[in-house]
PDB file of N, CA and C in Angstrom:
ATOM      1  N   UNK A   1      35.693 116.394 160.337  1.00  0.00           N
ATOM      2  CA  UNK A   1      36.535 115.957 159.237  1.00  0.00           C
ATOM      3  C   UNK A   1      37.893 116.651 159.281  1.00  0.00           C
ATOM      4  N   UNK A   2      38.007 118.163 159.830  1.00  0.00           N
ATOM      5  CA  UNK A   2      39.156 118.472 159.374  1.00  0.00           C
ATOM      6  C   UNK A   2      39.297 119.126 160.500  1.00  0.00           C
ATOM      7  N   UNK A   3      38.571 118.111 161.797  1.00  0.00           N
ATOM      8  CA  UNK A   3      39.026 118.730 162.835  1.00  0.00           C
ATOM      9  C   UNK A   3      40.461 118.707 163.448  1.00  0.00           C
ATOM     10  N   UNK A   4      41.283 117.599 163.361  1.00  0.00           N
ATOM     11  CA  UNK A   4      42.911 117.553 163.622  1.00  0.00           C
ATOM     12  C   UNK A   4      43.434 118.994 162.694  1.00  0.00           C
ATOM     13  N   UNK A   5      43.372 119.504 162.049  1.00  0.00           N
ATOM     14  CA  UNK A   5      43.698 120.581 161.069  1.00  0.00           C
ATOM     15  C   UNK A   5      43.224 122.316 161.958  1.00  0.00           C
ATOM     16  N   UNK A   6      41.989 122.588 162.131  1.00  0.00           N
ATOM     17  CA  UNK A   6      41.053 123.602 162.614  1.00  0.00           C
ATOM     18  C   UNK A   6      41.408 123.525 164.158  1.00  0.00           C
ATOM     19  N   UNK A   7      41.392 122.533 164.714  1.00  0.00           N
ATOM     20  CA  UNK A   7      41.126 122.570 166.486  1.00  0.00           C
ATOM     21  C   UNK A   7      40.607 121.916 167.209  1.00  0.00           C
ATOM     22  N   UNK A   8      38.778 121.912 166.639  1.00  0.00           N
ATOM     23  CA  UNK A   8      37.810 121.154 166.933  1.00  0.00           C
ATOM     24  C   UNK A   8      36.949 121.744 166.108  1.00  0.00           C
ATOM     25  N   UNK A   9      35.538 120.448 166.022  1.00  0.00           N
ATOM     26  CA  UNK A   9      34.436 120.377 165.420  1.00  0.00           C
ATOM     27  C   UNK A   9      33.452 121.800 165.498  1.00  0.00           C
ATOM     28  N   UNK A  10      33.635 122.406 166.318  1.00  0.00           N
ATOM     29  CA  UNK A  10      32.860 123.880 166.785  1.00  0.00           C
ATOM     30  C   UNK A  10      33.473 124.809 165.455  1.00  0.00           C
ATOM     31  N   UNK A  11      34.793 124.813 165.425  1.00  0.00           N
ATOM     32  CA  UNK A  11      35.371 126.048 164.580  1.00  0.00           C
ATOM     33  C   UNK A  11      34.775 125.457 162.917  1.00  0.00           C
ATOM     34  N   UNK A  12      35.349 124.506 162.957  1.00  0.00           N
ATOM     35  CA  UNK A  12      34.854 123.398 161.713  1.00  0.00           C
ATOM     36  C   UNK A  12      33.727 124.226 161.300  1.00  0.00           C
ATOM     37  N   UNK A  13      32.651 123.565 162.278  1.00  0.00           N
ATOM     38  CA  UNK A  13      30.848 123.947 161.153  1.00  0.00           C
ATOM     39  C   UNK A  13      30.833 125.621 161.104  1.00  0.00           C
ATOM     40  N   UNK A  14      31.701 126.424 162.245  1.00  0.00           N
ATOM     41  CA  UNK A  14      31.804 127.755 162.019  1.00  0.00           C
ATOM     42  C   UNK A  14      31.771 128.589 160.617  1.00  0.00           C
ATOM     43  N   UNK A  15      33.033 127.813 160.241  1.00  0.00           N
ATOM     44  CA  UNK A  15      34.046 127.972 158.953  1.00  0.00           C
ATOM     45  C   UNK A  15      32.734 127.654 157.852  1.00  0.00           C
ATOM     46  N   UNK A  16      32.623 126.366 157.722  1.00  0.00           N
ATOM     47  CA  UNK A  16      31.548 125.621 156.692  1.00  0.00           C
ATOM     48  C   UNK A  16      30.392 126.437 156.889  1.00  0.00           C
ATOM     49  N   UNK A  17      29.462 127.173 158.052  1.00  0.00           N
ATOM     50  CA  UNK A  17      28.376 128.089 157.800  1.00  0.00           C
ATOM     51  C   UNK A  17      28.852 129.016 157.419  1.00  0.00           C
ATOM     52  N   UNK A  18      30.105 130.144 157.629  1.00  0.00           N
ATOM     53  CA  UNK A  18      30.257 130.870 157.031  1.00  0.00           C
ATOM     54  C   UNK A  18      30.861 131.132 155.313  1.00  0.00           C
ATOM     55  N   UNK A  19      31.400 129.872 154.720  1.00  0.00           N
ATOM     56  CA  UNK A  19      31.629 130.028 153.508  1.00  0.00           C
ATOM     57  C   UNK A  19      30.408 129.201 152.947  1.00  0.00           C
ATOM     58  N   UNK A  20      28.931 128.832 153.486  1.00  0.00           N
ATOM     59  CA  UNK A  20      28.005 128.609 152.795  1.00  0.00           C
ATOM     60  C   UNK A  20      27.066 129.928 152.498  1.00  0.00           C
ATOM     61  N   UNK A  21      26.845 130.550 153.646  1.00  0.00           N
ATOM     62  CA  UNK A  21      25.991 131.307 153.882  1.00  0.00           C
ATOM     63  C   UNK A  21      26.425 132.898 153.756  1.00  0.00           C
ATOM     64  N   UNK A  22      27.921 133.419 153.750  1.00  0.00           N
ATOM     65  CA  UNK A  22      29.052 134.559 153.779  1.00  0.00           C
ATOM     66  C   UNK A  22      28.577 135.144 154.739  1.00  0.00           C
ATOM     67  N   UNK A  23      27.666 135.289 155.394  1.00  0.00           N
ATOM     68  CA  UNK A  23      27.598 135.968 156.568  1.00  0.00           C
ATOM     69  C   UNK A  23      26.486 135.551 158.037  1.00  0.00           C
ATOM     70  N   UNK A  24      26.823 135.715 159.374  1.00  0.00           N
ATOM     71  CA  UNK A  24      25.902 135.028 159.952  1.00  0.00           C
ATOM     72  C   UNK A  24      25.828 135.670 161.395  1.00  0.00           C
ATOM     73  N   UNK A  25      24.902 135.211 162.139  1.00  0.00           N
ATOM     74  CA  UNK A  25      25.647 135.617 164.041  1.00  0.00           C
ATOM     75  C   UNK A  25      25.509 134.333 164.024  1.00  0.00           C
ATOM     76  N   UNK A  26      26.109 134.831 166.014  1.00  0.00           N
ATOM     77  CA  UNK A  26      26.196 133.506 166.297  1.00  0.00           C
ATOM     78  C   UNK A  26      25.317 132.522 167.132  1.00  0.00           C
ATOM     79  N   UNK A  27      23.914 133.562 166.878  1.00  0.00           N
ATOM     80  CA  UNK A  27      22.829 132.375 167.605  1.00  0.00           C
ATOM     81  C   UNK A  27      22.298 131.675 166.910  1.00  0.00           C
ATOM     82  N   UNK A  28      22.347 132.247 165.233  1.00  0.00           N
ATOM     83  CA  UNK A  28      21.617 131.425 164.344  1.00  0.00           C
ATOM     84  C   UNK A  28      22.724 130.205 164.211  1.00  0.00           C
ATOM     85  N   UNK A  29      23.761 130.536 163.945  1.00  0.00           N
ATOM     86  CA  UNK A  29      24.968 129.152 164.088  1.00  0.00           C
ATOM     87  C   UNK A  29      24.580 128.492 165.163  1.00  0.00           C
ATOM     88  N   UNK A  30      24.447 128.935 166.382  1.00  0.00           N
ATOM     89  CA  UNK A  30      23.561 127.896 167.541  1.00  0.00           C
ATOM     90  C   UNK A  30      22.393 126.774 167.244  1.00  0.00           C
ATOM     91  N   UNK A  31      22.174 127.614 166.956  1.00  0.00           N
ATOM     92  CA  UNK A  31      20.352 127.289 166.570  1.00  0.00           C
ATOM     93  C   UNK A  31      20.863 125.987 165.506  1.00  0.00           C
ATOM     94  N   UNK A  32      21.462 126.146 164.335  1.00  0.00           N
ATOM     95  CA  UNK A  32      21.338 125.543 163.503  1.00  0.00           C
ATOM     96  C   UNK A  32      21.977 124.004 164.018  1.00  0.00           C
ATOM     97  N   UNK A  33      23.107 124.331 164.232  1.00  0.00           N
ATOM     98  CA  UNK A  33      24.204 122.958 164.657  1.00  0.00           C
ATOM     99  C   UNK A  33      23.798 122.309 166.059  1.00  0.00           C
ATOM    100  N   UNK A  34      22.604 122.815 166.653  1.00  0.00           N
ATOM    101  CA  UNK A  34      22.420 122.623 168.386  1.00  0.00           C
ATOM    102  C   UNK A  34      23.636 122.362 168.975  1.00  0.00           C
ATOM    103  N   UNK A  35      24.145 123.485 169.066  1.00  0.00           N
ATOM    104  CA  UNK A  35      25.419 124.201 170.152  1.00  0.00           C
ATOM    105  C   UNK A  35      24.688 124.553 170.672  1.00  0.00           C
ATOM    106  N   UNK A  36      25.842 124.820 171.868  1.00  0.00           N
ATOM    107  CA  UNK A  36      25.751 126.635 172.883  1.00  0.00           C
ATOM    108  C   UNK A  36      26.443 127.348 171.943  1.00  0.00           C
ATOM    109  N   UNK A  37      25.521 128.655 172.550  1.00  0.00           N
ATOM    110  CA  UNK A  37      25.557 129.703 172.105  1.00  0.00           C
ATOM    111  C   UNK A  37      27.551 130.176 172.409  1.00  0.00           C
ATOM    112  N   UNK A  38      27.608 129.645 173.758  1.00  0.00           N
ATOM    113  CA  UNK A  38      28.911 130.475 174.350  1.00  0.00           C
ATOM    114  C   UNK A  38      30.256 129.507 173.739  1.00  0.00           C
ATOM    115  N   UNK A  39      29.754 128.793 173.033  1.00  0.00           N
ATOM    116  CA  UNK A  39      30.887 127.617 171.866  1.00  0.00           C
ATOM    117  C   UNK A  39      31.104 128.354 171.128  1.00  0.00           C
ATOM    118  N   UNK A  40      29.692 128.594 170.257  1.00  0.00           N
ATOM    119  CA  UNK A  40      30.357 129.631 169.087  1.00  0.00           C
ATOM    120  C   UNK A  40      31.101 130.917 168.927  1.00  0.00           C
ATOM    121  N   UNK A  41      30.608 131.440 170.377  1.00  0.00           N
ATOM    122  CA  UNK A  41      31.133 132.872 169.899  1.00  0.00           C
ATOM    123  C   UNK A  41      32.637 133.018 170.689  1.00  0.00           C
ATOM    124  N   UNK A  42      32.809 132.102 171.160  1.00  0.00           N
ATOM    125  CA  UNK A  42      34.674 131.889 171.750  1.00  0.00           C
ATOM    126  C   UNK A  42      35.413 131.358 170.577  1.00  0.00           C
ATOM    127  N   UNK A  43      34.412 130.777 169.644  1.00  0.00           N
ATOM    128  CA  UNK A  43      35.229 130.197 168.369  1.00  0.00           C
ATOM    129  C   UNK A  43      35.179 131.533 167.333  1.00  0.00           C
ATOM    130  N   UNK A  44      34.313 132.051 167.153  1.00  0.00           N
ATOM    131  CA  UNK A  44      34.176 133.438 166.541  1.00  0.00           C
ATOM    132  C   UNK A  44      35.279 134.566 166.755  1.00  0.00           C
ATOM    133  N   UNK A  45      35.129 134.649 168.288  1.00  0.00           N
ATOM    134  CA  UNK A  45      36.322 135.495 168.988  1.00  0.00           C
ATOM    135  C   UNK A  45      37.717 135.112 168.565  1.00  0.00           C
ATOM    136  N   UNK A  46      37.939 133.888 168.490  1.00  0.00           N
ATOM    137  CA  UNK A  46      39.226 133.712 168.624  1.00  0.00           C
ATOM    138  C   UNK A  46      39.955 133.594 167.066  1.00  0.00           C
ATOM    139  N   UNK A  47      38.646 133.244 166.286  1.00  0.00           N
ATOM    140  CA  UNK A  47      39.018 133.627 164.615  1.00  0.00           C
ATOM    141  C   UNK A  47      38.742 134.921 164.371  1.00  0.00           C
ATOM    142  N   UNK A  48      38.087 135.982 165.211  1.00  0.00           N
ATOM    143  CA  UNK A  48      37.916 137.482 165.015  1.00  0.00           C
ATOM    144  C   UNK A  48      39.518 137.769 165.356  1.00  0.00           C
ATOM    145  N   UNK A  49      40.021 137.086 166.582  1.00  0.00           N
ATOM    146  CA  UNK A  49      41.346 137.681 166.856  1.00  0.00           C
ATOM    147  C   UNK A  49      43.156 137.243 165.854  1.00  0.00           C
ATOM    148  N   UNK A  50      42.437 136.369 165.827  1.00  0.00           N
ATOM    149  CA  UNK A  50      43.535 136.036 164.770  1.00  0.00           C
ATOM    150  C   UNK A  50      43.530 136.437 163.133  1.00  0.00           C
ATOM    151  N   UNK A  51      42.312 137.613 163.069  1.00  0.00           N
ATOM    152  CA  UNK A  51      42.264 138.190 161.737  1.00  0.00           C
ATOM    153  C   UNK A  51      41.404 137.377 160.388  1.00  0.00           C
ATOM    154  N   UNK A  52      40.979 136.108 160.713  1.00  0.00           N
ATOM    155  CA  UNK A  52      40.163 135.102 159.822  1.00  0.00           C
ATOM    156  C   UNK A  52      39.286 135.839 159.642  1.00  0.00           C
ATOM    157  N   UNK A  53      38.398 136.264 160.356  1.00  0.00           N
ATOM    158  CA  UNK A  53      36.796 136.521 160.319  1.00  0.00           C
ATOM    159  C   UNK A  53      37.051 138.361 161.199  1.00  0.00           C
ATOM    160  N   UNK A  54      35.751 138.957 160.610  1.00  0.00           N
ATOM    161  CA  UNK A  54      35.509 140.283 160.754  1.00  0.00           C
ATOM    162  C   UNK A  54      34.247 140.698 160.949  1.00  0.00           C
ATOM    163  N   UNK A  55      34.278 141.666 161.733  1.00  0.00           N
ATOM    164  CA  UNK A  55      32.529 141.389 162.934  1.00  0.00           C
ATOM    165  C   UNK A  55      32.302 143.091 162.441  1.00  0.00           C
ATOM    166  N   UNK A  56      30.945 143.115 162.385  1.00  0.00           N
ATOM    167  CA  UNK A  56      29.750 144.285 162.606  1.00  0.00           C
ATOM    168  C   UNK A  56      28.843 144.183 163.173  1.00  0.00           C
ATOM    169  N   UNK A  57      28.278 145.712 163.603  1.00  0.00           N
ATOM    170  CA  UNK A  57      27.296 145.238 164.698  1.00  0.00           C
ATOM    171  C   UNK A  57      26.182 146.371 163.636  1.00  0.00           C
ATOM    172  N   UNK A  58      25.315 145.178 163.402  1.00  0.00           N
ATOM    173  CA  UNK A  58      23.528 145.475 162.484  1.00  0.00           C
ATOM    174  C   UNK A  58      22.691 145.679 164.073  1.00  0.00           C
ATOM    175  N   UNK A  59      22.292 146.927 164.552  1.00  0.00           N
ATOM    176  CA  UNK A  59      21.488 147.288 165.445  1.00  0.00           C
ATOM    177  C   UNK A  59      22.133 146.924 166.796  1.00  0.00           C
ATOM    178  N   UNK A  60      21.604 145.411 167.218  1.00  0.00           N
ATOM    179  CA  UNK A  60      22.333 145.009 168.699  1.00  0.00           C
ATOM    180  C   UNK A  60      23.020 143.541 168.278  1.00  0.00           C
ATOM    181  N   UNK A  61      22.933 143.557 167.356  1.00  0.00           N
ATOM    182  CA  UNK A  61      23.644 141.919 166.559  1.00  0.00           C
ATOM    183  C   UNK A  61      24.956 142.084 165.808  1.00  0.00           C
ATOM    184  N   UNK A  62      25.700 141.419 166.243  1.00  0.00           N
ATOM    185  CA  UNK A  62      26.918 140.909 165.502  1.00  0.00           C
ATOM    186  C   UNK A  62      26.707 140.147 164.871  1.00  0.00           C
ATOM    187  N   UNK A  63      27.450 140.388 163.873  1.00  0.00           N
ATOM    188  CA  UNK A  63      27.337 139.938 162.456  1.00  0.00           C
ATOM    189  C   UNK A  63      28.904 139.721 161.658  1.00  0.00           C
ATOM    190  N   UNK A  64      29.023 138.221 161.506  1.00  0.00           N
ATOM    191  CA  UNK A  64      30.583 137.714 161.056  1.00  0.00           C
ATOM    192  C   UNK A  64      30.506 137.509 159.723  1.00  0.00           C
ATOM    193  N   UNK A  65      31.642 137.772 159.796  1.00  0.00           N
ATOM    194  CA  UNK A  65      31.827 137.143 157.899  1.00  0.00           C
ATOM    195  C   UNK A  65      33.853 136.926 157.735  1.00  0.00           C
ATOM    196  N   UNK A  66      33.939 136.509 156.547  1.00  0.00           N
ATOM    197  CA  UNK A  66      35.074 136.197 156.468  1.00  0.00           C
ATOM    198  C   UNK A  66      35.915 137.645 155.959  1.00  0.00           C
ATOM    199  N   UNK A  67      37.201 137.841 156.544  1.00  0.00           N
ATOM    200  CA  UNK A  67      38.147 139.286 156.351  1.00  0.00           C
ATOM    201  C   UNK A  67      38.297 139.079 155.099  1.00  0.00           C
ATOM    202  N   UNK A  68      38.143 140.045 154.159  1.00  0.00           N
ATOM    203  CA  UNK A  68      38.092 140.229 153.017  1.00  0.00           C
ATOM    204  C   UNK A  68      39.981 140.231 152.813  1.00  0.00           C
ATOM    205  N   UNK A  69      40.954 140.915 154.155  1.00  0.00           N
ATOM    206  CA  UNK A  69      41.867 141.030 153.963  1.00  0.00           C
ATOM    207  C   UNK A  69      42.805 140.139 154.332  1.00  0.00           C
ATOM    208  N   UNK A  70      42.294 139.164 154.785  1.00  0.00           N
ATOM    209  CA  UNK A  70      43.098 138.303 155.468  1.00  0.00           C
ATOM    210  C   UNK A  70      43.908 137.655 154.077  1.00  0.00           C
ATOM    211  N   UNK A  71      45.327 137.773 154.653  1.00  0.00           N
ATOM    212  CA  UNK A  71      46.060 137.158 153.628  1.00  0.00           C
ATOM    213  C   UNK A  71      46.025 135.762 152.727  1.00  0.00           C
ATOM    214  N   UNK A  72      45.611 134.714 153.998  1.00  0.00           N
ATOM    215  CA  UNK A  72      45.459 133.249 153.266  1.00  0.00           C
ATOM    216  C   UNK A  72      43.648 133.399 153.009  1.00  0.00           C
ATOM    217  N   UNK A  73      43.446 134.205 152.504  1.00  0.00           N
ATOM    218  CA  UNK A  73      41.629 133.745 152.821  1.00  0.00           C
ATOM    219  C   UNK A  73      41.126 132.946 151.225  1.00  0.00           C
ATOM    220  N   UNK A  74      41.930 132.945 150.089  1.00  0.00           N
ATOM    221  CA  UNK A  74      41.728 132.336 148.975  1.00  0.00           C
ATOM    222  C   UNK A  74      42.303 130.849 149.564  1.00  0.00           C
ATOM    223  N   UNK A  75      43.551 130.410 150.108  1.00  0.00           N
ATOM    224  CA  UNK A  75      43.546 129.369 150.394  1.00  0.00           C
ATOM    225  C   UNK A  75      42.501 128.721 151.574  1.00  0.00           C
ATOM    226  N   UNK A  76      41.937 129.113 152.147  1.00  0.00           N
ATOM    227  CA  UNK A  76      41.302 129.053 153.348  1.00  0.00           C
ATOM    228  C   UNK A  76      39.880 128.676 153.178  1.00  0.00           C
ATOM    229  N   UNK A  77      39.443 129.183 152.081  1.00  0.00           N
ATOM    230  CA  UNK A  77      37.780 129.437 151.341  1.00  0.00           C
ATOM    231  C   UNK A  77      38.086 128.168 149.919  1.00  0.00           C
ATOM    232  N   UNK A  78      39.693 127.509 149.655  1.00  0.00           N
ATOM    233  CA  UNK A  78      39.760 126.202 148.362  1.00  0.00           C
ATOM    234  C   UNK A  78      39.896 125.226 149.432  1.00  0.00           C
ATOM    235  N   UNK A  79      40.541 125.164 150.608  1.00  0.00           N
ATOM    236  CA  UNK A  79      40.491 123.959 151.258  1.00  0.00           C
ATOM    237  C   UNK A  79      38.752 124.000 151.780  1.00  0.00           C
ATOM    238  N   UNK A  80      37.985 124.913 152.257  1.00  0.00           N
ATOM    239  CA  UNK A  80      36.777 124.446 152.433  1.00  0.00           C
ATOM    240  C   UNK A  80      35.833 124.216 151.717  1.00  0.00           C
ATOM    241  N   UNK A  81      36.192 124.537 150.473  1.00  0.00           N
ATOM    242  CA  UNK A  81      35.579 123.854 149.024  1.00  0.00           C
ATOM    243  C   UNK A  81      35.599 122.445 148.871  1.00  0.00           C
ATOM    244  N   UNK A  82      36.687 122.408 149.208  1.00  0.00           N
ATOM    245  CA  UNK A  82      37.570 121.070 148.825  1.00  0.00           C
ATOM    246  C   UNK A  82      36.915 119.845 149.870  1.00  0.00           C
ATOM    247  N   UNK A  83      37.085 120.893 151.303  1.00  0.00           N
ATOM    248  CA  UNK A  83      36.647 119.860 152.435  1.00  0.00           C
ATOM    249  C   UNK A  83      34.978 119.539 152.246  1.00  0.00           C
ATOM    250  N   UNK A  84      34.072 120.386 151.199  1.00  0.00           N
ATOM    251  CA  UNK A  84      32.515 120.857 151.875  1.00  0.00           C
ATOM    252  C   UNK A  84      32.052 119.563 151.140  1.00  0.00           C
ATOM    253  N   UNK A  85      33.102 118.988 149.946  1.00  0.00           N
ATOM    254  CA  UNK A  85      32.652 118.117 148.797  1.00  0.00           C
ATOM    255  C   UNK A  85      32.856 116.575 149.621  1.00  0.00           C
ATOM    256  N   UNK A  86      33.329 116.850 150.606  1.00  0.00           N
ATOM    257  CA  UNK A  86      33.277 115.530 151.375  1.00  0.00           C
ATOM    258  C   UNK A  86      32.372 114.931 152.179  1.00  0.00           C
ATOM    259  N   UNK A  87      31.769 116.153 153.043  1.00  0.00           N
ATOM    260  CA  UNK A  87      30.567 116.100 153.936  1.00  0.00           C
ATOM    261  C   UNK A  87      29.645 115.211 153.981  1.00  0.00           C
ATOM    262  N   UNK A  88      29.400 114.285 154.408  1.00  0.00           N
ATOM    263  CA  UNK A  88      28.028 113.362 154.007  1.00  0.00           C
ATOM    264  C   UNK A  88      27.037 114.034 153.683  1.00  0.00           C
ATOM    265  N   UNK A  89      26.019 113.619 153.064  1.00  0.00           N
ATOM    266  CA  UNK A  89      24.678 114.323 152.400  1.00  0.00           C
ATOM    267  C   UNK A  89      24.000 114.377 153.434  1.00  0.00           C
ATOM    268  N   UNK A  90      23.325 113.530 154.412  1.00  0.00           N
ATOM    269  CA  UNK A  90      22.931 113.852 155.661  1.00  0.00           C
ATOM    270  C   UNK A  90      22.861 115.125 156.208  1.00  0.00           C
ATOM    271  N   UNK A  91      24.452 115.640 156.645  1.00  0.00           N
ATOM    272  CA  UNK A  91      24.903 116.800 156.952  1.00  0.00           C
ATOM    273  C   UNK A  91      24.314 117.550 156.178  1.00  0.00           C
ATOM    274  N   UNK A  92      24.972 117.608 155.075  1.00  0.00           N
ATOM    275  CA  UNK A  92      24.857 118.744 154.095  1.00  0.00           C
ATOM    276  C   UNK A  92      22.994 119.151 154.136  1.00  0.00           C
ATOM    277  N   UNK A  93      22.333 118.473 153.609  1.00  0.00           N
ATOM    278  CA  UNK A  93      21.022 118.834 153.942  1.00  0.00           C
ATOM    279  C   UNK A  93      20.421 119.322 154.852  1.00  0.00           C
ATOM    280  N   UNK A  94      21.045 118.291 156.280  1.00  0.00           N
ATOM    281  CA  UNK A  94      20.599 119.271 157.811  1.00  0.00           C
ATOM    282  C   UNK A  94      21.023 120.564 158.024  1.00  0.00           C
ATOM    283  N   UNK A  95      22.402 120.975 157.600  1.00  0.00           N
ATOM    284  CA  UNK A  95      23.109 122.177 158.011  1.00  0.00           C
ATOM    285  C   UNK A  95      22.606 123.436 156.952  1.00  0.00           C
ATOM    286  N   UNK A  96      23.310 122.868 156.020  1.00  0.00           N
ATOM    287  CA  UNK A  96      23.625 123.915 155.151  1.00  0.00           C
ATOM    288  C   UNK A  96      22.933 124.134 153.672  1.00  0.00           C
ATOM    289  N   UNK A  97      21.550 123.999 154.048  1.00  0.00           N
ATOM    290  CA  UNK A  97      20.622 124.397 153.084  1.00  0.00           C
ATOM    291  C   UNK A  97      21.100 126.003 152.728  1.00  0.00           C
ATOM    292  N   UNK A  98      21.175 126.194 151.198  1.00  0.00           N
ATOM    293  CA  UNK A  98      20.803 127.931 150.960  1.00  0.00           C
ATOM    294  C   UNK A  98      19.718 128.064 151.476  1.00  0.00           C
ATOM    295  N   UNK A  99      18.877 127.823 151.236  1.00  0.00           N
ATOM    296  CA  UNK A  99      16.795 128.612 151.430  1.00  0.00           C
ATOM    297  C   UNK A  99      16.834 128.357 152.971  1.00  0.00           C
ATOM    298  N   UNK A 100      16.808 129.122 153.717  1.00  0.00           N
ATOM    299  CA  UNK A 100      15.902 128.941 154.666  1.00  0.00           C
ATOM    300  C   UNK A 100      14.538 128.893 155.343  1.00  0.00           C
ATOM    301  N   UNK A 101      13.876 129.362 154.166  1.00  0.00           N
ATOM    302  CA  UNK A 101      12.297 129.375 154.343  1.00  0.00           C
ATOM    303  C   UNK A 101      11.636 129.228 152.640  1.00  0.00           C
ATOM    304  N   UNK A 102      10.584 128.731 152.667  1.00  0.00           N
ATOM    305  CA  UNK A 102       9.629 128.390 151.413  1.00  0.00           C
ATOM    306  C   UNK A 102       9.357 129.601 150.963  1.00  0.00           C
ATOM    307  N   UNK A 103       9.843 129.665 149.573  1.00  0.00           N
ATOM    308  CA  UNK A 103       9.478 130.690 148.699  1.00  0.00           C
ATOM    309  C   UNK A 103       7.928 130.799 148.272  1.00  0.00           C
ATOM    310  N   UNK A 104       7.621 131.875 148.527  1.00  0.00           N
ATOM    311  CA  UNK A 104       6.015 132.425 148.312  1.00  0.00           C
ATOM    312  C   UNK A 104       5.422 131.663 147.001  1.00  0.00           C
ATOM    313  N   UNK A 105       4.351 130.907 147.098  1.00  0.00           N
ATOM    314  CA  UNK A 105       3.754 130.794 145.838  1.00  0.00           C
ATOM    315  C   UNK A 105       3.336 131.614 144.918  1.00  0.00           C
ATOM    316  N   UNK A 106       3.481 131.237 143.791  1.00  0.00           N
ATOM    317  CA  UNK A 106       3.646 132.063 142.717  1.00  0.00           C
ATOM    318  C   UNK A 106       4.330 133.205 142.401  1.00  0.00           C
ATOM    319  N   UNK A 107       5.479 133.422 143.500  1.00  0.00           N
ATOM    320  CA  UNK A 107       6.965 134.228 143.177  1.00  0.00           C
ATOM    321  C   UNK A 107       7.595 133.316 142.470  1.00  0.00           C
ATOM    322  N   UNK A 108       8.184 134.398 141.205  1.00  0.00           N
ATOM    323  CA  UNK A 108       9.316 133.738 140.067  1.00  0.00           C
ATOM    324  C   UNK A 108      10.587 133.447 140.634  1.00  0.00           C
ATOM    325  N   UNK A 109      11.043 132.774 139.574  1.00  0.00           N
ATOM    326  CA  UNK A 109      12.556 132.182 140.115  1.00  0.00           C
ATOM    327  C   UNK A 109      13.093 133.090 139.765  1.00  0.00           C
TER     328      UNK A 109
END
């Protein structure tokens, strides 16, 4: 959708998993969108380098999320608001469920 804007479709669902989910690597982004693995993390890299996104390493995993300091990141996080309300439902259901797994029976909400 807003790939003429972003680059291509890779950075796209990047962006959209990370302002669904705020934080992620990049095999589960694999996994989810059936990419390669080596798509995402050149798209990762290259929004790590241009200051968008900001990496930690949890044990032997990198772990992205969006720069808290990045200057446009309020405009950046209303256009993908803006863009997420467009998404076909299809999508939206395949991708970007919150829950990823079935909550235990008889755990409260």
């Amino acid at each position: 959708m807003q790939e003429a804007l972003l680059g291509n479709r890779t950075v796209e669902k990047v962006l959209f998993f990370l302002h669904t989910y705020e934080k992620g690597y990049p095999k589960r982004m694999a996994d989810v969108f059936h990419l390669s693995l080596n798509g995402i993390q050149q798209q990762l890299k290259r929004l790590e380098e241009g200051g968008v996104v900001v990496s930690e390493l949890a044990g032997r995993t990198r772990i992205y999320q969006f720069n808290p300091r990045y200057p446009f990141l309020k405009e950046i996080k209303s256009l993908l608001e803006k863009a997420f309300t467009f998404l076909p439902e299809k999508e939206l259901t395949e991708y970007y469920r919150l829950r990823t797994r079935p909550r235990r029976p008889g755990k409260p909400l």
